[in-house]
Every structure is written in structure tokens, then in C-alpha cells.
PDB file of N, CA and C in Angstrom:
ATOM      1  N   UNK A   1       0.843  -1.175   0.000  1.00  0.00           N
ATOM      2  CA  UNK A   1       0.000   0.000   0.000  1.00  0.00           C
ATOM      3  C   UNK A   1       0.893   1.244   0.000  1.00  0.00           C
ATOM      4  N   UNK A   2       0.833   2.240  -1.041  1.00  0.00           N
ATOM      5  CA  UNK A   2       1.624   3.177  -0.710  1.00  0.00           C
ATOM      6  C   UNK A   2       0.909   4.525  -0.765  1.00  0.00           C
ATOM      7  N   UNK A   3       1.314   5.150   0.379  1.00  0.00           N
ATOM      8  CA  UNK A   3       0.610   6.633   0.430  1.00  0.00           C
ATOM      9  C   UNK A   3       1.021   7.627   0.197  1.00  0.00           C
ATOM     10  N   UNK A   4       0.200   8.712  -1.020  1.00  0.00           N
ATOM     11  CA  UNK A   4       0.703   9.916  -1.674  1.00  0.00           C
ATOM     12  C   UNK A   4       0.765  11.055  -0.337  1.00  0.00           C
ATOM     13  N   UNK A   5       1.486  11.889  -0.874  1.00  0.00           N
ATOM     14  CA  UNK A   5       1.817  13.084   0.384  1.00  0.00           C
ATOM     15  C   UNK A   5       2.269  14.085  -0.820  1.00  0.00           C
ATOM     16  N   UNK A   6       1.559  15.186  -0.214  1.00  0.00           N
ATOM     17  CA  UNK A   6       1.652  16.679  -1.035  1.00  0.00           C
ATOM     18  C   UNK A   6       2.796  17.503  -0.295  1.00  0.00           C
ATOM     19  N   UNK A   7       3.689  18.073  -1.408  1.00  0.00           N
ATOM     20  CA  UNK A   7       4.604  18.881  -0.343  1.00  0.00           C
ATOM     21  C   UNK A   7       4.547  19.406   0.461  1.00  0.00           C
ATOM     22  N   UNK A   8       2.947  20.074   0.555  1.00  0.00           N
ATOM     23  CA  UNK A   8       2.633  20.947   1.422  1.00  0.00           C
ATOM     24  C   UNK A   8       2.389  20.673   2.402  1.00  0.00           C
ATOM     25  N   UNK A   9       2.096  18.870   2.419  1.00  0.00           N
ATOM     26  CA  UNK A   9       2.259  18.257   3.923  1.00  0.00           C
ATOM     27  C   UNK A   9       3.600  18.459   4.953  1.00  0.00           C
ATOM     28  N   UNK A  10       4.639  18.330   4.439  1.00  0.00           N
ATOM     29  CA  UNK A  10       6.093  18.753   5.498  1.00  0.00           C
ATOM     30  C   UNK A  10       6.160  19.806   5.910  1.00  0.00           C
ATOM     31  N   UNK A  11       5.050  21.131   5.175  1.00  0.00           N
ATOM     32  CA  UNK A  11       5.142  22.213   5.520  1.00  0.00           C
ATOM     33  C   UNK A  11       4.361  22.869   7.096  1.00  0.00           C
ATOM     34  N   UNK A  12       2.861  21.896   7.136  1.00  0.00           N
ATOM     35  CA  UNK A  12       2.011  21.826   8.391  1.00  0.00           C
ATOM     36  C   UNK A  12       2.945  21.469   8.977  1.00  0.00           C
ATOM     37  N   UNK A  13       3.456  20.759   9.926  1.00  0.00           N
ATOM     38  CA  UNK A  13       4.308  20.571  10.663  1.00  0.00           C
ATOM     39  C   UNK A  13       3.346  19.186  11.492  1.00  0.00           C
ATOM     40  N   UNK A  14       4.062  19.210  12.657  1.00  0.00           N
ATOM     41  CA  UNK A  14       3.319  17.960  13.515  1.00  0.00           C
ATOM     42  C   UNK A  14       1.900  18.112  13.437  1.00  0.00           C
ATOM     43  N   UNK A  15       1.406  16.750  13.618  1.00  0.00           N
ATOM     44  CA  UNK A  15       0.046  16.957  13.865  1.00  0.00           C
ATOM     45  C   UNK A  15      -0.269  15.875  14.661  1.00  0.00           C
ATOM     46  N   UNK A  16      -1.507  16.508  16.141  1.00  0.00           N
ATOM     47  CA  UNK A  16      -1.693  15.521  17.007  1.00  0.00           C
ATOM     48  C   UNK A  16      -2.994  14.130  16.222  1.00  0.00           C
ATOM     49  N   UNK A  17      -3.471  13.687  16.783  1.00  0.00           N
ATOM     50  CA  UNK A  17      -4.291  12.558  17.127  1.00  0.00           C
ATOM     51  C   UNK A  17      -5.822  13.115  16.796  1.00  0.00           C
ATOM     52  N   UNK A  18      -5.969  14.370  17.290  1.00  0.00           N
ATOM     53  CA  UNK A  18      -7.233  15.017  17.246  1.00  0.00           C
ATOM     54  C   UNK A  18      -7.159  15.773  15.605  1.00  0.00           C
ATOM     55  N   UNK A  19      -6.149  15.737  14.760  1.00  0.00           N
ATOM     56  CA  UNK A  19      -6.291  16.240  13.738  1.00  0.00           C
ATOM     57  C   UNK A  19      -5.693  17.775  13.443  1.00  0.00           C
ATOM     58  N   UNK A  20      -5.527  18.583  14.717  1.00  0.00           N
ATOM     59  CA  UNK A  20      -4.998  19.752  15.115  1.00  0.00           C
ATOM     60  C   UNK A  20      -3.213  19.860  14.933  1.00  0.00           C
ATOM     61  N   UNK A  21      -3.052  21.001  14.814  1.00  0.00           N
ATOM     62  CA  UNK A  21      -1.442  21.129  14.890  1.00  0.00           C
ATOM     63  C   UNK A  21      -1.021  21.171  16.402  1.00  0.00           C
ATOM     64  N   UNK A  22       0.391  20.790  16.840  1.00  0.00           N
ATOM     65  CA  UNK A  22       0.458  20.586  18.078  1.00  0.00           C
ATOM     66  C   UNK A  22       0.774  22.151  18.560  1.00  0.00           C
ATOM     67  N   UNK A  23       0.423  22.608  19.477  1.00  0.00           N
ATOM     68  CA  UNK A  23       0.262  23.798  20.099  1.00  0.00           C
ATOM     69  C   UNK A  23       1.821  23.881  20.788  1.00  0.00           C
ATOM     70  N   UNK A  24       2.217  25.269  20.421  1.00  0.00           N
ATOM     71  CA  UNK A  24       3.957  25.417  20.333  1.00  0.00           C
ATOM     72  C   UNK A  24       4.157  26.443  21.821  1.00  0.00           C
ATOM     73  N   UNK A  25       4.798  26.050  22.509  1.00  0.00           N
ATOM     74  CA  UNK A  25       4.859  27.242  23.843  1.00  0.00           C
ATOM     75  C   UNK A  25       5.058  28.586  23.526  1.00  0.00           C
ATOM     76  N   UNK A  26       4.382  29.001  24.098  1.00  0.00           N
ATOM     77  CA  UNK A  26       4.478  30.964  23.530  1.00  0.00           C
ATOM     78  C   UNK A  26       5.840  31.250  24.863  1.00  0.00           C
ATOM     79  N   UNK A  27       6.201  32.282  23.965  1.00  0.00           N
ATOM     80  CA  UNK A  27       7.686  32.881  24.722  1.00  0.00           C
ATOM     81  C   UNK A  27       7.343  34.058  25.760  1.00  0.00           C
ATOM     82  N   UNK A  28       7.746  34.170  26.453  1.00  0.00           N
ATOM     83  CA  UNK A  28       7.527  35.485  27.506  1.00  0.00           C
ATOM     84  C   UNK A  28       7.211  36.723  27.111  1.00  0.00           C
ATOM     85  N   UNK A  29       7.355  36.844  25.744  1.00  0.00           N
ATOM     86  CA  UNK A  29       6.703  38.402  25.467  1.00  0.00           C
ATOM     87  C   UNK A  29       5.877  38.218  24.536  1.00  0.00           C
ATOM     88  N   UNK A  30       5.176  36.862  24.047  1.00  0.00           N
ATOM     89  CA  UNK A  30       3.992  36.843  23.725  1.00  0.00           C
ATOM     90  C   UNK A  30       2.943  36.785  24.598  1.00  0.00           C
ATOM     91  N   UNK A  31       3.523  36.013  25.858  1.00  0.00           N
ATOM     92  CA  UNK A  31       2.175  36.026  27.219  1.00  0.00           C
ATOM     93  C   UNK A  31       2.203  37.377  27.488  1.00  0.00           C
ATOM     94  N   UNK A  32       2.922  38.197  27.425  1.00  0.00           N
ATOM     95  CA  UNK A  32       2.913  39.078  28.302  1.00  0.00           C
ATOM     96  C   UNK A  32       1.826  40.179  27.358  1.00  0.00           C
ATOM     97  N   UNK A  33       2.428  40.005  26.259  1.00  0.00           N
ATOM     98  CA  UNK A  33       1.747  40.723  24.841  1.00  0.00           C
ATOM     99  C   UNK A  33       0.032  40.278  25.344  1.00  0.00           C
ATOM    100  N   UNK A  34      -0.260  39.029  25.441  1.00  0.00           N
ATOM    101  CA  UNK A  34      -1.942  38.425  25.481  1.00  0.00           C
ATOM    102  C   UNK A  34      -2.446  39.191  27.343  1.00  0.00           C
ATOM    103  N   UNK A  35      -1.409  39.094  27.806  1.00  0.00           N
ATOM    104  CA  UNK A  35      -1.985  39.664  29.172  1.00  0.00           C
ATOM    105  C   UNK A  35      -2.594  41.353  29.720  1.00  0.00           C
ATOM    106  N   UNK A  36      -1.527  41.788  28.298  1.00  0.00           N
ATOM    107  CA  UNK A  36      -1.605  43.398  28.190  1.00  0.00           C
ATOM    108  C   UNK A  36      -2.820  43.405  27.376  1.00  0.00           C
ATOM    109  N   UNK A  37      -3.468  42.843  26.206  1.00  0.00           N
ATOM    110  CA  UNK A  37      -4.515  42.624  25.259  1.00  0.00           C
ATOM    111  C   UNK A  37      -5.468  42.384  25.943  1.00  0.00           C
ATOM    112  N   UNK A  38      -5.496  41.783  27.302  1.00  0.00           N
ATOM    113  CA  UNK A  38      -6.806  41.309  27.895  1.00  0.00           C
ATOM    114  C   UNK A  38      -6.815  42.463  28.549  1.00  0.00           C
ATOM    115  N   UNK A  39      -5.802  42.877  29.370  1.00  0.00           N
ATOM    116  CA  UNK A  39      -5.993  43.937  30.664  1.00  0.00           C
ATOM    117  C   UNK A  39      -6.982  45.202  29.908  1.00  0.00           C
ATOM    118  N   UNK A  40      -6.425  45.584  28.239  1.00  0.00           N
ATOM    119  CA  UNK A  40      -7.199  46.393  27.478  1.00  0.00           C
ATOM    120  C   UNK A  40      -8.635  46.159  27.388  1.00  0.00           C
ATOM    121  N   UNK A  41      -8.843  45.054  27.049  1.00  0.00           N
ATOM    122  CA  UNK A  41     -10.606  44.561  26.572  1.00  0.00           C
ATOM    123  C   UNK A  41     -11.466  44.913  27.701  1.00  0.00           C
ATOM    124  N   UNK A  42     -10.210  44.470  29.064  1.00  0.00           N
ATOM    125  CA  UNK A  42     -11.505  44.068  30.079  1.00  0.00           C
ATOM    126  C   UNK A  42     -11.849  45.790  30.523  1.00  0.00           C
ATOM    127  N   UNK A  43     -10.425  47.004  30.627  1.00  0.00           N
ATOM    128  CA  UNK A  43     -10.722  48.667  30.175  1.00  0.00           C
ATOM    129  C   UNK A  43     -12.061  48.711  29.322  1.00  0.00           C
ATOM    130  N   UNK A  44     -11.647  48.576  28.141  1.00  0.00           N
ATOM    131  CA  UNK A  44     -12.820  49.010  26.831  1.00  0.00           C
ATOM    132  C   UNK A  44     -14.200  48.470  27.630  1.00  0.00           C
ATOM    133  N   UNK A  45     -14.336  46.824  27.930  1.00  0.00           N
ATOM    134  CA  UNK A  45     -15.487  46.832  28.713  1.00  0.00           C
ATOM    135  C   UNK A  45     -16.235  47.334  29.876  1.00  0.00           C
ATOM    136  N   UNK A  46     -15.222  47.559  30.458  1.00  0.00           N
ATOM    137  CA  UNK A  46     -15.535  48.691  31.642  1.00  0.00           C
ATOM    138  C   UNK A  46     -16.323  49.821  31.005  1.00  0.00           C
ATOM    139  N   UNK A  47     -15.765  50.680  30.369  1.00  0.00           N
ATOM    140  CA  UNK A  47     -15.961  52.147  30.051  1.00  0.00           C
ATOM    141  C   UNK A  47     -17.197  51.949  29.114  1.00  0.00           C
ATOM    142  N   UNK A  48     -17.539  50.772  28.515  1.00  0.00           N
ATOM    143  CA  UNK A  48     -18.788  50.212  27.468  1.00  0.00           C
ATOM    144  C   UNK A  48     -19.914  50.531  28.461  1.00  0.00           C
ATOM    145  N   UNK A  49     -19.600  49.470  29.502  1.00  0.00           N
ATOM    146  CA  UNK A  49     -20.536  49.557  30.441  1.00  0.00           C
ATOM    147  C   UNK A  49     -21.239  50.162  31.173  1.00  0.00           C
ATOM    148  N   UNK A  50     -20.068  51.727  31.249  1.00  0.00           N
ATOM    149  CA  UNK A  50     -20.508  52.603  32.097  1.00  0.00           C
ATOM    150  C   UNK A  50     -21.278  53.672  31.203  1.00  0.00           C
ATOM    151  N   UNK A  51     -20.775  53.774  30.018  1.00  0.00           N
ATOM    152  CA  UNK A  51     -21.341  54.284  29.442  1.00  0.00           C
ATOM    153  C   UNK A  51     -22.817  53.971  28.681  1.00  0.00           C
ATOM    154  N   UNK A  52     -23.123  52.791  29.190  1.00  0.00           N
ATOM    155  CA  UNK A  52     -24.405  52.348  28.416  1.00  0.00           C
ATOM    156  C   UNK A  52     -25.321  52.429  29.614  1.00  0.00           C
ATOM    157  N   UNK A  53     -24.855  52.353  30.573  1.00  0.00           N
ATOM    158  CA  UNK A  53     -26.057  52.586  32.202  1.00  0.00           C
ATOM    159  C   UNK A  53     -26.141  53.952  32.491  1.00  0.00           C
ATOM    160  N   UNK A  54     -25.596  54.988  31.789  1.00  0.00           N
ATOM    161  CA  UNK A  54     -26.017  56.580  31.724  1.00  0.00           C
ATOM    162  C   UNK A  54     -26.841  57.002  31.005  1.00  0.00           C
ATOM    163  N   UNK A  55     -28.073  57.366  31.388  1.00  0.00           N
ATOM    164  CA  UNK A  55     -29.102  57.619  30.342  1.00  0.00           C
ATOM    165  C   UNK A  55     -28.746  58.704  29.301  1.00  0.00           C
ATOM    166  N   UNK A  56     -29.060  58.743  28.440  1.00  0.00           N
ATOM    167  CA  UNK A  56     -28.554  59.706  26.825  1.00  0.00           C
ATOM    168  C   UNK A  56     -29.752  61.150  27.334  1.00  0.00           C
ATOM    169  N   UNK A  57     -29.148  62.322  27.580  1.00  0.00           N
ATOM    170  CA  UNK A  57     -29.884  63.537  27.722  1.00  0.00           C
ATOM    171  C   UNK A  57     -30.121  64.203  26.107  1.00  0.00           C
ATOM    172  N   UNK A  58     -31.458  64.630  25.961  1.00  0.00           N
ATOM    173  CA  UNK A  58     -31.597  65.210  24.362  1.00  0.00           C
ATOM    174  C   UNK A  58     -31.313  64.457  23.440  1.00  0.00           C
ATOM    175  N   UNK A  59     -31.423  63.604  23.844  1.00  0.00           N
ATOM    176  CA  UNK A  59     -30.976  62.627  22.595  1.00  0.00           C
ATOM    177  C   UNK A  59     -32.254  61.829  21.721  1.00  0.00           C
ATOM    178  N   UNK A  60     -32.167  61.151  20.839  1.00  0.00           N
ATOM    179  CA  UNK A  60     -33.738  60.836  20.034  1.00  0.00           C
ATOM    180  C   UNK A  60     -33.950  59.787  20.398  1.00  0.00           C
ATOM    181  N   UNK A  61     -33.149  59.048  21.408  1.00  0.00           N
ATOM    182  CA  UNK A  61     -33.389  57.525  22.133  1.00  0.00           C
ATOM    183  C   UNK A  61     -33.363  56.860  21.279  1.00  0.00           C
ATOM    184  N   UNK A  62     -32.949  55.710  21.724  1.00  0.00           N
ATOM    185  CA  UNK A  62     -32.753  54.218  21.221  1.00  0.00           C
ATOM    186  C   UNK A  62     -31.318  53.881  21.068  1.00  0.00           C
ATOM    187  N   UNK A  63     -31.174  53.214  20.193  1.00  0.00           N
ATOM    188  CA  UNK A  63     -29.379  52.914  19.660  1.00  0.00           C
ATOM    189  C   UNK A  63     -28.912  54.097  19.426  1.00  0.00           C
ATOM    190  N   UNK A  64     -27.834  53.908  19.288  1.00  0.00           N
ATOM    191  CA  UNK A  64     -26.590  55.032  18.111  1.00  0.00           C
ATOM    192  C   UNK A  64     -26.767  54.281  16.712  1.00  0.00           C
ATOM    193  N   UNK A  65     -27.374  55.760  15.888  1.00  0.00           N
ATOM    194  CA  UNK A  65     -27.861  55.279  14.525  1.00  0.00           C
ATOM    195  C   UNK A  65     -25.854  54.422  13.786  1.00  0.00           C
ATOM    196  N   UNK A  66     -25.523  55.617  13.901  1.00  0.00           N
ATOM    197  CA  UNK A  66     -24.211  54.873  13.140  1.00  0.00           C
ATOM    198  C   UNK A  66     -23.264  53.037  13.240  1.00  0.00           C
ATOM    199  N   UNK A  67     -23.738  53.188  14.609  1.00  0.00           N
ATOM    200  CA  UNK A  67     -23.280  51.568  14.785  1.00  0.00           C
ATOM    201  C   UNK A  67     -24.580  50.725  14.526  1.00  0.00           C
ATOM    202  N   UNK A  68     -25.700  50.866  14.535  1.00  0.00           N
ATOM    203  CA  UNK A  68     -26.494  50.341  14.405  1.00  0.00           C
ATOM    204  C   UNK A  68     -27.618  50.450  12.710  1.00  0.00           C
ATOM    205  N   UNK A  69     -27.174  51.105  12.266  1.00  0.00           N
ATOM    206  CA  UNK A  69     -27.789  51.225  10.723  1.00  0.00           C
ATOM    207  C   UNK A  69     -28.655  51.487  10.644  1.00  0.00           C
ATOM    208  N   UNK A  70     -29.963  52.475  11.446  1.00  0.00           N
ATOM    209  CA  UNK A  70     -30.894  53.451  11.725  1.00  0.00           C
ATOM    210  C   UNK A  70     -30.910  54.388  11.859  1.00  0.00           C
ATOM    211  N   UNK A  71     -31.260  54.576  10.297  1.00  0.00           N
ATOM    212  CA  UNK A  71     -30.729  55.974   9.576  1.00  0.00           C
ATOM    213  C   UNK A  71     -32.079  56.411   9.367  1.00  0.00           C
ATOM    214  N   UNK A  72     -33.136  56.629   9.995  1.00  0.00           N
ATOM    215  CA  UNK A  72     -33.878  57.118  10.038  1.00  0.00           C
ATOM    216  C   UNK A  72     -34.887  57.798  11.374  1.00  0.00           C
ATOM    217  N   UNK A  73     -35.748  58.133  11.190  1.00  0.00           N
ATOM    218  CA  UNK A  73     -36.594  58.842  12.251  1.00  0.00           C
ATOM    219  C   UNK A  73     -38.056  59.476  11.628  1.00  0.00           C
ATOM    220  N   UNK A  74     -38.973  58.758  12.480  1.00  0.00           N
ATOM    221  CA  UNK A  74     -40.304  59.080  11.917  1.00  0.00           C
ATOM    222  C   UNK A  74     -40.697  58.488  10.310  1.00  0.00           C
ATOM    223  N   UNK A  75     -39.625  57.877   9.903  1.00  0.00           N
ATOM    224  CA  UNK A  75     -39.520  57.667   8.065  1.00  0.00           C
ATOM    225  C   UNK A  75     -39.052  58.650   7.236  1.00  0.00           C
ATOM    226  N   UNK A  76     -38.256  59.458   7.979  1.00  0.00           N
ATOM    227  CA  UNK A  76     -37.431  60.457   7.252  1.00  0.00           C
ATOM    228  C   UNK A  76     -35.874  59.558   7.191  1.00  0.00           C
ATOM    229  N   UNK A  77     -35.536  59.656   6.106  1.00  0.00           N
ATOM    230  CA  UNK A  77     -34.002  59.475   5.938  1.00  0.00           C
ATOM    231  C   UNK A  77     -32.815  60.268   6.611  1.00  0.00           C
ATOM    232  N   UNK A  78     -32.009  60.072   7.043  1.00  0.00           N
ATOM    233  CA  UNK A  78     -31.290  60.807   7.829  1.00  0.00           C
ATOM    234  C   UNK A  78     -29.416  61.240   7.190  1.00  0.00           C
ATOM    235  N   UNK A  79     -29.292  61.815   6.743  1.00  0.00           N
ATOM    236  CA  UNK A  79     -27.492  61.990   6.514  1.00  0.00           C
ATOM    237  C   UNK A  79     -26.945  62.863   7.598  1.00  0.00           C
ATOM    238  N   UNK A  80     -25.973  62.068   7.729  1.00  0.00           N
ATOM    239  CA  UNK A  80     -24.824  63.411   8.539  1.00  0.00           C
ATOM    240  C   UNK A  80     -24.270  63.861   7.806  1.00  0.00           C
TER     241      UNK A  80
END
């Protein structure tokens, strides 16, 4: 029985049992890199948060048309 192999197989590298590539130890300034990336998100979520439990003064209520694609009001079209 002989089995074909594509060059591009030597190129994947190991592969476990589950079909996955084997997971390579990250070096000290990539953890540190993922630890600084989280410390950010979990900031941004903070300040999301606080800012979404402050009620909007004068404002036309509801979403923010721009992140949300409600570009209108009453059935008027809206441009900025």
C-alpha cells in the first residue's frame, strides 16, 4: 500500500491525534503581549458599560444610529 503526500504536507508541521497542529509554547513576550490585550478589553469593557447605564440627555433615544444602521426617524431618511 503506498501513500501519496503533497509537499505541502512537510510544511504543516506535527500533527496531534485530534487532527490539530500541536500547540507550540508561547515565549515570555507573547504572554505578556496576550496579558496586556486582555488587561485592554476588560478597560474598553468597563468604560462600554458605564457608558451604556447613563441615560442619553436630548438625545432621540434608542441605539446610536451609526453603529447600528438606523438611519432614520419618523420615516425620514437621515445623513450626517
Amino acid at each position: 500500500m503506498q501513500v501519496e503526500t503533497s509537499p505541502d504536507a512537510a510544511e504543516a508541521g506535527p500533527v496531534e491525534s485530534g487532527g490539530e497542529a500541536a500547540a507550540r509554547p508561547l515565549t515570555p513576550a507573547a504572554e505578556r503581549a496576550l496579558a496586556e490585550a486582555a488587561e485592554r478589553r476588560r478597560a474598553i469593557d468597563a468604560r462600554a458599560a458605564a457608558v451604556s447605564a447613563a441615560p442619553e440627555r436630548l438625545g432621540r433615544g434608542g441605539l446610536e444610529p451609526v453603529r447600528y444602521d438606523d438611519w432614520e426617524v419618523k420615516g425620514l431618511a437621515v445623513d450626517f
